[in-house]
N, C-alpha and C. Protein backbone atom coordinates (compact mmCIF):
# COMPACT_ATOMS: atom_id res chain seq x y z
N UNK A 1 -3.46 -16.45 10.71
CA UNK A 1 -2.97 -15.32 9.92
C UNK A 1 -1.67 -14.82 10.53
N UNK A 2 -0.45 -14.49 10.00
CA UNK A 2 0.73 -13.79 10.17
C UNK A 2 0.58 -12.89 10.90
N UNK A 3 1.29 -12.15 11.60
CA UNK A 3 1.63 -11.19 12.20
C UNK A 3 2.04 -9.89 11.05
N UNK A 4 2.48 -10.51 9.93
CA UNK A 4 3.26 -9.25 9.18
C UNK A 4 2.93 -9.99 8.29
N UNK A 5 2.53 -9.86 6.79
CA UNK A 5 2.78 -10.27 5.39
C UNK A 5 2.68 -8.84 4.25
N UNK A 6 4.31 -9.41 3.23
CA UNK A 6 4.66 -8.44 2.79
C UNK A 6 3.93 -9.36 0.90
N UNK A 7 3.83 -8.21 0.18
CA UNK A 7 2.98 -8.31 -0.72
C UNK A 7 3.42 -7.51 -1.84
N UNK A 8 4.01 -7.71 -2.78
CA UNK A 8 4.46 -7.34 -4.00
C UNK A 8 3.06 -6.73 -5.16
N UNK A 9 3.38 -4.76 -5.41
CA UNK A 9 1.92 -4.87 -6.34
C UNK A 9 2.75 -3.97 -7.36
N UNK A 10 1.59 -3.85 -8.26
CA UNK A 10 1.75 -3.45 -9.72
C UNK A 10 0.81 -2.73 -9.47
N UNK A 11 1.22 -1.01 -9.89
CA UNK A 11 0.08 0.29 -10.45
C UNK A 11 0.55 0.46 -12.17
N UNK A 12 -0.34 0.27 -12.65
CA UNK A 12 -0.13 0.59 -14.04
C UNK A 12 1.37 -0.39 -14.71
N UNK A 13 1.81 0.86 -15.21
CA UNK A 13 3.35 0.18 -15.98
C UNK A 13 4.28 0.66 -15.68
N UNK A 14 3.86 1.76 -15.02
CA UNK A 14 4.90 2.57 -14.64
C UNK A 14 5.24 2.59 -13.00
N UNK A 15 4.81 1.62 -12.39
CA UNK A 15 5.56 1.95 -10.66
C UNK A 15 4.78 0.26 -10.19
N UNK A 16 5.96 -0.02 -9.11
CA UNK A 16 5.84 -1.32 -8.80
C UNK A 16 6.55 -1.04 -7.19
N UNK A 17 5.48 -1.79 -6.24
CA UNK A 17 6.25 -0.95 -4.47
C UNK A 17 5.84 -2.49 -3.75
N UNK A 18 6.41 -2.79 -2.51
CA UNK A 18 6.36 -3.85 -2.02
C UNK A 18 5.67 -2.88 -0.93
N UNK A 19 4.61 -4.10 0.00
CA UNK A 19 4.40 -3.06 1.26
C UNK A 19 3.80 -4.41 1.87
N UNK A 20 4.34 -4.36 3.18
CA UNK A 20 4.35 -4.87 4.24
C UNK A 20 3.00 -4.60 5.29
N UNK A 21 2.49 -5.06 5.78
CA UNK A 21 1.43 -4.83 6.82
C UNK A 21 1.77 -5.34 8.50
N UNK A 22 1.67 -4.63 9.35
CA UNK A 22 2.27 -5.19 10.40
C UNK A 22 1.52 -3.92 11.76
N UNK A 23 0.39 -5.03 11.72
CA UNK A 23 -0.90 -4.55 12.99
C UNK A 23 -1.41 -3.40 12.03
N UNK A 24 -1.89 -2.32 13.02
CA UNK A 24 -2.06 -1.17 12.85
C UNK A 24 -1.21 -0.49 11.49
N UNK A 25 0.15 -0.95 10.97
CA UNK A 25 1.00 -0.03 10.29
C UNK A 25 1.17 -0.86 8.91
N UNK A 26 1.26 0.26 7.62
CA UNK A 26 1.57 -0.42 6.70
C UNK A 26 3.19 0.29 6.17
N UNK A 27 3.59 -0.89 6.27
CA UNK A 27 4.90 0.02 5.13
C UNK A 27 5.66 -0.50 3.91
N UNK A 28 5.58 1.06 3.25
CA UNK A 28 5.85 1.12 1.94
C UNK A 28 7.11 0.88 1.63
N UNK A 29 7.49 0.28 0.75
CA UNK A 29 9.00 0.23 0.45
C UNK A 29 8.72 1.05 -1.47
N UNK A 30 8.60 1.71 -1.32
CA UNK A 30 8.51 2.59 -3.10
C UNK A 30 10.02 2.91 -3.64
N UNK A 31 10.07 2.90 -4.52
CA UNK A 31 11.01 3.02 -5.35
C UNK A 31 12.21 4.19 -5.25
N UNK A 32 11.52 5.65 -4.10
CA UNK A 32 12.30 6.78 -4.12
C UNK A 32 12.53 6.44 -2.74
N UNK A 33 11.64 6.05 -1.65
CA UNK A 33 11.71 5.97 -0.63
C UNK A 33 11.03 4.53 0.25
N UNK A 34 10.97 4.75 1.53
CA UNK A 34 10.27 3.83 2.57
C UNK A 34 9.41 4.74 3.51
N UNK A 35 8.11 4.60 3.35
CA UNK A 35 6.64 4.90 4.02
C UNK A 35 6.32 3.87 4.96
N UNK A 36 6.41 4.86 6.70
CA UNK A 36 5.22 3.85 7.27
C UNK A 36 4.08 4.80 7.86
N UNK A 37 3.16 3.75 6.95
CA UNK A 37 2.09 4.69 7.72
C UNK A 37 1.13 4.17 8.46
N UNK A 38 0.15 4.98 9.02
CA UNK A 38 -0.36 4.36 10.16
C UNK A 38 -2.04 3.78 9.64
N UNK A 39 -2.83 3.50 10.54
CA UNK A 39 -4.13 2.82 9.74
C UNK A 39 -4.95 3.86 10.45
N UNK A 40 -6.16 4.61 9.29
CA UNK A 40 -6.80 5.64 9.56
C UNK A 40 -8.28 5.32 9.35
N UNK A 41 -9.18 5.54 9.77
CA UNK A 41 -10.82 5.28 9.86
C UNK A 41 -11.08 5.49 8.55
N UNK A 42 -11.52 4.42 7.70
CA UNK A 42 -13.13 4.61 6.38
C UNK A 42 -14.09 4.27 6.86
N UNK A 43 -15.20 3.84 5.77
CA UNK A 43 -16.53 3.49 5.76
C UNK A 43 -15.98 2.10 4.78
N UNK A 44 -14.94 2.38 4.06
CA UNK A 44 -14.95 0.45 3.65
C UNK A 44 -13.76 0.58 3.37
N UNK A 45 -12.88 -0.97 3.80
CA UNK A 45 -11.82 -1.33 3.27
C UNK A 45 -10.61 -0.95 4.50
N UNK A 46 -9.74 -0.64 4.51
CA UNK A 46 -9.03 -0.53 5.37
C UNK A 46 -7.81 0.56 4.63
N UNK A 47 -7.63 1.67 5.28
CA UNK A 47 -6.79 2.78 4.89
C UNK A 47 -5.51 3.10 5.66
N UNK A 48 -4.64 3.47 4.94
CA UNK A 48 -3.26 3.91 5.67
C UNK A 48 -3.04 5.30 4.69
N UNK A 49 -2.86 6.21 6.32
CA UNK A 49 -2.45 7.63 5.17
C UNK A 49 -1.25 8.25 6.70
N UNK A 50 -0.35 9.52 5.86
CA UNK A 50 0.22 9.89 6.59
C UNK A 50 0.93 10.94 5.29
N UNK A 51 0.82 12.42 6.07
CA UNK A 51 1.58 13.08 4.69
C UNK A 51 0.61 13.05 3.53
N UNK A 52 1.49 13.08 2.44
CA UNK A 52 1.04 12.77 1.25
C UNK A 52 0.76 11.95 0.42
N UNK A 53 0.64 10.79 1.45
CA UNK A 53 1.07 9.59 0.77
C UNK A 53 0.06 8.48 1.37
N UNK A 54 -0.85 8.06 1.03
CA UNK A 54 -2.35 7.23 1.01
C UNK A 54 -1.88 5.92 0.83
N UNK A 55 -2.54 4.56 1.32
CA UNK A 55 -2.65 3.19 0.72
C UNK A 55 -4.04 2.88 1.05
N UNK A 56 -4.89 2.86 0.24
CA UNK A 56 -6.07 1.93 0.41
C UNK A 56 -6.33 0.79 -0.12
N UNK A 57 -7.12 -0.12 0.90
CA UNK A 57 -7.12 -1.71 0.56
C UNK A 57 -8.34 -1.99 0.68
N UNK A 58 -9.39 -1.60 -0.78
CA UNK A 58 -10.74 -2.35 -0.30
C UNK A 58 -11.18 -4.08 -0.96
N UNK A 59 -11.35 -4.94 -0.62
CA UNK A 59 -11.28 -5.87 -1.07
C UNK A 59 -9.92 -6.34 -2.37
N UNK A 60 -10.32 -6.41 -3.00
CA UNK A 60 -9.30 -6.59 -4.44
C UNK A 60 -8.74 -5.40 -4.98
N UNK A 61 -9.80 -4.37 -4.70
CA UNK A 61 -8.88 -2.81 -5.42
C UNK A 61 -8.01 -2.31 -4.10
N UNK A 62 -6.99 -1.98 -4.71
CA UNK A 62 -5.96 -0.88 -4.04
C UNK A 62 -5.68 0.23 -4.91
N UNK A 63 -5.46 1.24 -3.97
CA UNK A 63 -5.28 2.51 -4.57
C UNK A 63 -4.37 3.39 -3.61
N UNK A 64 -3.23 3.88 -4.57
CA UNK A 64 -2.33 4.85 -4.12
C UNK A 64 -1.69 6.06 -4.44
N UNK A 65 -1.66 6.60 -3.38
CA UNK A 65 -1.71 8.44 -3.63
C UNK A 65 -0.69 8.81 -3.09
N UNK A 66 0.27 9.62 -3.74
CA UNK A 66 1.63 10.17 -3.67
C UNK A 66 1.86 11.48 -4.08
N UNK A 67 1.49 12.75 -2.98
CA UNK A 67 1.54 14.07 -3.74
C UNK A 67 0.32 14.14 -5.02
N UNK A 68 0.61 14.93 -5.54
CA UNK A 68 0.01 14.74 -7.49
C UNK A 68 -0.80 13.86 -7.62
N UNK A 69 0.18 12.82 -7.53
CA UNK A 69 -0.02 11.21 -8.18
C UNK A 69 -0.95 10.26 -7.92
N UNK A 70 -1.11 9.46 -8.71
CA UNK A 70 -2.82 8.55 -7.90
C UNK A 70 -2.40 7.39 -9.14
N UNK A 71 -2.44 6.08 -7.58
CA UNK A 71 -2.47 4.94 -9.25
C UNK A 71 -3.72 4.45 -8.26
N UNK A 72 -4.92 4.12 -9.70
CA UNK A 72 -6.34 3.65 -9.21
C UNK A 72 -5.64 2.01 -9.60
N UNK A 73 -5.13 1.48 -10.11
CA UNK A 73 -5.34 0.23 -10.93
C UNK A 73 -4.37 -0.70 -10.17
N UNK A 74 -3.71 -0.94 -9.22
CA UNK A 74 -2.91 -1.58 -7.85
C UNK A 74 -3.23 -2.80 -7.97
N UNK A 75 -2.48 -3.88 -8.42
CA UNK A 75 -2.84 -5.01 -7.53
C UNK A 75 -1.94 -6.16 -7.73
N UNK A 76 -2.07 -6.99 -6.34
CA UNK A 76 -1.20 -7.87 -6.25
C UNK A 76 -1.15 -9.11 -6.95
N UNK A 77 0.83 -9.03 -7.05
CA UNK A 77 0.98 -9.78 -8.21
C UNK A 77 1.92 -10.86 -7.41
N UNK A 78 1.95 -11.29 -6.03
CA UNK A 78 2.35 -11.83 -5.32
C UNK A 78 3.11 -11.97 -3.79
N UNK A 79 3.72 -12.78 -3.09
CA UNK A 79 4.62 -12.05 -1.92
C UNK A 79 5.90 -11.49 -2.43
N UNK A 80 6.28 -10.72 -1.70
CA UNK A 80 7.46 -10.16 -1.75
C UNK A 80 8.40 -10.63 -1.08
N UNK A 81 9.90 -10.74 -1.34
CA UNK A 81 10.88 -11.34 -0.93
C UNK A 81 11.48 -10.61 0.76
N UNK A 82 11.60 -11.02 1.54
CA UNK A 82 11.35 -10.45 2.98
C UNK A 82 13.35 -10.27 2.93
């Protein structure tokens, strides 16, 4: 397994973010900005939060939280161009 693999996803129709994983840290490359956040304790799946701004990765679902905002429906639609 890589050290880092970056991963291209789709929430809905309306927002599309590349995010990178690298150890402990995930980071966001979103459309207004760049998020890194750090990896925080669940009960399943593996979570990155910091601020206002959430990535969860449980098996096949991802889900992301931005202020307000929440896309339940996340998922990858391939690698991302490094």
């Amino acid at each position: 397994m890589p050290d880092s693999e970056k991963t291209r996803y789709e929430c809905g129709y309306d927002l599309e973010l590349d995010a990178l994983i690298e150890g402990d840290v995930a980071w966001l490359f979103l459309p207004e900005q760049t998020v890194a956040l750090p990896r925080v304790p669940t009960l399943s799946g593996t979570r990155y939060h910091r601020g206002a701004v959430s990535f969860w990765v449980d098996k096949d679902k991802v889900i992301l939280e931005q202020g307000q905002e929440s896309w339940r429906s996340c998922f990858a639609v391939g690698m991302a161009d490094r």
